[in-house]
N, C-alpha and C. Protein backbone atom coordinates (compact mmCIF):
# COMPACT_ATOMS: atom_id res chain seq x y z
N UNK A 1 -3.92 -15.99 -9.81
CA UNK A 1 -5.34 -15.97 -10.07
C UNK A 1 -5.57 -16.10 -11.57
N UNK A 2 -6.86 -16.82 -11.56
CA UNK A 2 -7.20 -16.82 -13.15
C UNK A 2 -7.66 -15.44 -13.83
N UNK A 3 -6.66 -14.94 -15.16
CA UNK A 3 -7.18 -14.08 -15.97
C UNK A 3 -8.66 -13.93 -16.48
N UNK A 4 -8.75 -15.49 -16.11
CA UNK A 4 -10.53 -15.47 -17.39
C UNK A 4 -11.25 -14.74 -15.91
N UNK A 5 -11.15 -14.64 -14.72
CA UNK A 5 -12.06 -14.40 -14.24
C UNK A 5 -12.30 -12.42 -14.21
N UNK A 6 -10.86 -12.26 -14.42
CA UNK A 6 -10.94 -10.98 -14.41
C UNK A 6 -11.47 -10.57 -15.91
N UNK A 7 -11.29 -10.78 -16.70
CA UNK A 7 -12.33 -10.75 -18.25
C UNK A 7 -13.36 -10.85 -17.98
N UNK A 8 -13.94 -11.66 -17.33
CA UNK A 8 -15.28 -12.05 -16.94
C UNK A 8 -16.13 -10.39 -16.34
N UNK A 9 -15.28 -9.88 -15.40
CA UNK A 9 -15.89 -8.57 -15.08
C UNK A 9 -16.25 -7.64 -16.10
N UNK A 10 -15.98 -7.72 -17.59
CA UNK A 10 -16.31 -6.91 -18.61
C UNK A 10 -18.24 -7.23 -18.49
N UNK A 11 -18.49 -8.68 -18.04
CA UNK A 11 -19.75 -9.37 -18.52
C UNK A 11 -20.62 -8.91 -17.18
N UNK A 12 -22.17 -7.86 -17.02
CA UNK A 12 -22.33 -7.54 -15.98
C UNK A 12 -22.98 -9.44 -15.24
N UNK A 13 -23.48 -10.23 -16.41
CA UNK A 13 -24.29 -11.38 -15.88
C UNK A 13 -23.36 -12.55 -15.69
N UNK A 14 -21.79 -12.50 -15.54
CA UNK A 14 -20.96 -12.82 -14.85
C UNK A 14 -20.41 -13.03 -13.27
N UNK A 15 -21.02 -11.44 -12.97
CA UNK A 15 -20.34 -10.96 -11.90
C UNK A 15 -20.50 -12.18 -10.30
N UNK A 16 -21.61 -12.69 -10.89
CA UNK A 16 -22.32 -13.37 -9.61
C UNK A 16 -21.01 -14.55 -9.43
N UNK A 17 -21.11 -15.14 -10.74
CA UNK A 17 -19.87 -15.94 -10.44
C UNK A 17 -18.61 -16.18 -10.31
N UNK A 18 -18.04 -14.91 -10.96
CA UNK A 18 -16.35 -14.29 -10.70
C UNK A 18 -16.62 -13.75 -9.21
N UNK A 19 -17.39 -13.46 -8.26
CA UNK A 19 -17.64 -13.09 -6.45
C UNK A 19 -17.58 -14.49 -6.34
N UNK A 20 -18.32 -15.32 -6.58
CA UNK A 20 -18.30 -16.70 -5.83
C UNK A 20 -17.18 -17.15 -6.12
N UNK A 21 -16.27 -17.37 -7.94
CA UNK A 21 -14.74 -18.01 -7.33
C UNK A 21 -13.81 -17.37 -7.10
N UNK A 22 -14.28 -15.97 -6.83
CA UNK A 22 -12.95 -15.24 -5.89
C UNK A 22 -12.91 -15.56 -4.28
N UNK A 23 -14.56 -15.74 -3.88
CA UNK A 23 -14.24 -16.24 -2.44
C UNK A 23 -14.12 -17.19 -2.48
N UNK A 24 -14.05 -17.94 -3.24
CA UNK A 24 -13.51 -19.21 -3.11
C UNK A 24 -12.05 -19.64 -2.83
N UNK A 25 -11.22 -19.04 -3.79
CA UNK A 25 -10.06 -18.34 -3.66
C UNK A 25 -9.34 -17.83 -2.62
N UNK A 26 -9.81 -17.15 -2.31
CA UNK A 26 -9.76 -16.28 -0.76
C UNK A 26 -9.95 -17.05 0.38
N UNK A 27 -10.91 -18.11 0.28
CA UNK A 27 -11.16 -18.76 1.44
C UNK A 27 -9.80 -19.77 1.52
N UNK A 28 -9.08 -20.22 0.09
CA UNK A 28 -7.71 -20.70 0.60
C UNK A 28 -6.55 -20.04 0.60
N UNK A 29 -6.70 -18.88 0.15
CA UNK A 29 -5.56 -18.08 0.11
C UNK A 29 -5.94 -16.48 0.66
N UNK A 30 -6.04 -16.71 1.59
CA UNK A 30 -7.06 -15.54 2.36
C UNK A 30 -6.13 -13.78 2.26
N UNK A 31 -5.02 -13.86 1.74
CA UNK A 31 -3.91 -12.40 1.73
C UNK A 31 -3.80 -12.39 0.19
N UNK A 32 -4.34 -13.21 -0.91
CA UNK A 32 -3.84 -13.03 -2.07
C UNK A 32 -4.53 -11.89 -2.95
N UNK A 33 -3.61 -10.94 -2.61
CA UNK A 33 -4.00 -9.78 -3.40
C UNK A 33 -4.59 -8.91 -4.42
N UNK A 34 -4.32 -10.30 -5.14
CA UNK A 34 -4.55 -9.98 -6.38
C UNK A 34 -6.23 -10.21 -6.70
N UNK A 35 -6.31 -10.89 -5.76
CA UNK A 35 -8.20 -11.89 -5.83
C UNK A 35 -8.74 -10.69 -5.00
N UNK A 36 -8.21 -10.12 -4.09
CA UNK A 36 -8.78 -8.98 -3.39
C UNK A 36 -9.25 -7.77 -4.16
N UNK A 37 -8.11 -7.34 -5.06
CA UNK A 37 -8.55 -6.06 -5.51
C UNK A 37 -9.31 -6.45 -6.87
N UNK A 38 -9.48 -7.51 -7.18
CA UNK A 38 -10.21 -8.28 -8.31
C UNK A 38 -11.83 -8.48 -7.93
N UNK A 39 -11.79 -9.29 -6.52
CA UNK A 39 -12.97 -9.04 -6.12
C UNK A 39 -13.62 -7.35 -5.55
N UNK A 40 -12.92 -6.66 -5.28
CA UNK A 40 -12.98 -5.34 -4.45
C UNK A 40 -14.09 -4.51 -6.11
N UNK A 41 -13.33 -5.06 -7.46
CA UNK A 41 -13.83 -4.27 -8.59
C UNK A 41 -15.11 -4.92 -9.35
N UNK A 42 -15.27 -6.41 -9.13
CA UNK A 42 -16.59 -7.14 -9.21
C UNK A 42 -17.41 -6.54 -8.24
N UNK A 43 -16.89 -6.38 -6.73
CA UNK A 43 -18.49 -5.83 -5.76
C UNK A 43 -18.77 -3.85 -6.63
N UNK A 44 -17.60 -3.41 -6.67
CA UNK A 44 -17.95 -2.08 -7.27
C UNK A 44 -18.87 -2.15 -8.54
N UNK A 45 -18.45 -2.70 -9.66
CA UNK A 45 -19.55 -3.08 -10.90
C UNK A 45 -20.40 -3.67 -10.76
N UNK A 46 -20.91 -4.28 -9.41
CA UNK A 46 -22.21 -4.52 -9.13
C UNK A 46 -22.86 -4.05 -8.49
N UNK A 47 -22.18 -2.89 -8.16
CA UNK A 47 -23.07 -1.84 -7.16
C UNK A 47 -22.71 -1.92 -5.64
N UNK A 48 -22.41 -2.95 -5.06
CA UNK A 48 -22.34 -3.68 -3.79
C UNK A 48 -21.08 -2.52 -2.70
N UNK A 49 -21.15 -1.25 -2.73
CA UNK A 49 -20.40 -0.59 -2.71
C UNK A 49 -19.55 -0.52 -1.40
N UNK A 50 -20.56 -1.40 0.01
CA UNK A 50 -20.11 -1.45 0.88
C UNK A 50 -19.04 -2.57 1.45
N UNK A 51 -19.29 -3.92 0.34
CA UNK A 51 -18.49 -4.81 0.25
C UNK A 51 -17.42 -4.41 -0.23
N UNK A 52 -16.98 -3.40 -1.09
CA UNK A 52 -16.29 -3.32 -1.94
C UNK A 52 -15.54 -2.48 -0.83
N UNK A 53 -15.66 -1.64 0.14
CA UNK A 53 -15.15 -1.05 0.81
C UNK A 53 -14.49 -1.79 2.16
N UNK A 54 -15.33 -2.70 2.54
CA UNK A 54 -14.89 -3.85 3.25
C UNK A 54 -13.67 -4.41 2.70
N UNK A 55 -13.52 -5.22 0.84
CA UNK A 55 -12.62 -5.56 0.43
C UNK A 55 -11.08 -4.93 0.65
N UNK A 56 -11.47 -2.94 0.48
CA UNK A 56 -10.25 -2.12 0.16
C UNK A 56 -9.51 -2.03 1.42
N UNK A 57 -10.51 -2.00 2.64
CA UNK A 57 -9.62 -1.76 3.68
C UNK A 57 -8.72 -3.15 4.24
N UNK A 58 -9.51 -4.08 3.89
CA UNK A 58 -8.63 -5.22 3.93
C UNK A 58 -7.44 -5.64 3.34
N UNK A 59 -7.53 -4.96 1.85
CA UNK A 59 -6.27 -4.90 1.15
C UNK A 59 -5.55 -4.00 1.20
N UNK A 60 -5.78 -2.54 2.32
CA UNK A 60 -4.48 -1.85 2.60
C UNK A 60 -4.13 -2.14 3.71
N UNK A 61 -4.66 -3.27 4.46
CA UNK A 61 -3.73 -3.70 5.57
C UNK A 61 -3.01 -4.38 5.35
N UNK A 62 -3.02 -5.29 4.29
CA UNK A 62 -1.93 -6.13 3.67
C UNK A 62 -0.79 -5.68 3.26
N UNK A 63 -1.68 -4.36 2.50
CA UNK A 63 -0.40 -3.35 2.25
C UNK A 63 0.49 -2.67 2.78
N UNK A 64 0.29 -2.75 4.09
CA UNK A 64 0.95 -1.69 4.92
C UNK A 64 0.62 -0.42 5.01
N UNK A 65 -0.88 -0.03 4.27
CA UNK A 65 -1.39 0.95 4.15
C UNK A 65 -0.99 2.04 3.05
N UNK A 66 -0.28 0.94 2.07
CA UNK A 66 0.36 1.67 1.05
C UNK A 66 -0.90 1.17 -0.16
N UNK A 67 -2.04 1.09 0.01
CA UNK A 67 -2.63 0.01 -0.89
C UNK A 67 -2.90 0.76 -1.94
């Protein structure tokens, strides 16, 4: 995954578009982890708290529940 996008989460008038190319991301690499807990911390700094909870449980199934 791209670093700039995770920098980007420092910026709150970012956020709209580091969510859009993380699902973007996700939509071709739908287990990549790293875009998960990346996006999981963009829906949290935007408040979106239930997405963000959606994100986590998705990424401790990946984990084996070790997430």
């Amino acid at each position: 995954m791209d670093r700039r996008l995770a920098t980007l989460l420092q910026y709150p008038g970012a956020l709209t578009e580091v969510k859009r190319a993380l699902g973007d991301i996700l939509d071709s690499l739908p287990n990549n982890k790293v875009a998960l807990k990346t996006l999981g911390e963009a829906y949290i700094k935007s408040e979106n708290f239930a997405e963000a909870f959606d994100v986590s449980i998705r990424l401790d199934s990946l984990t084996g529940g070790k997430g």
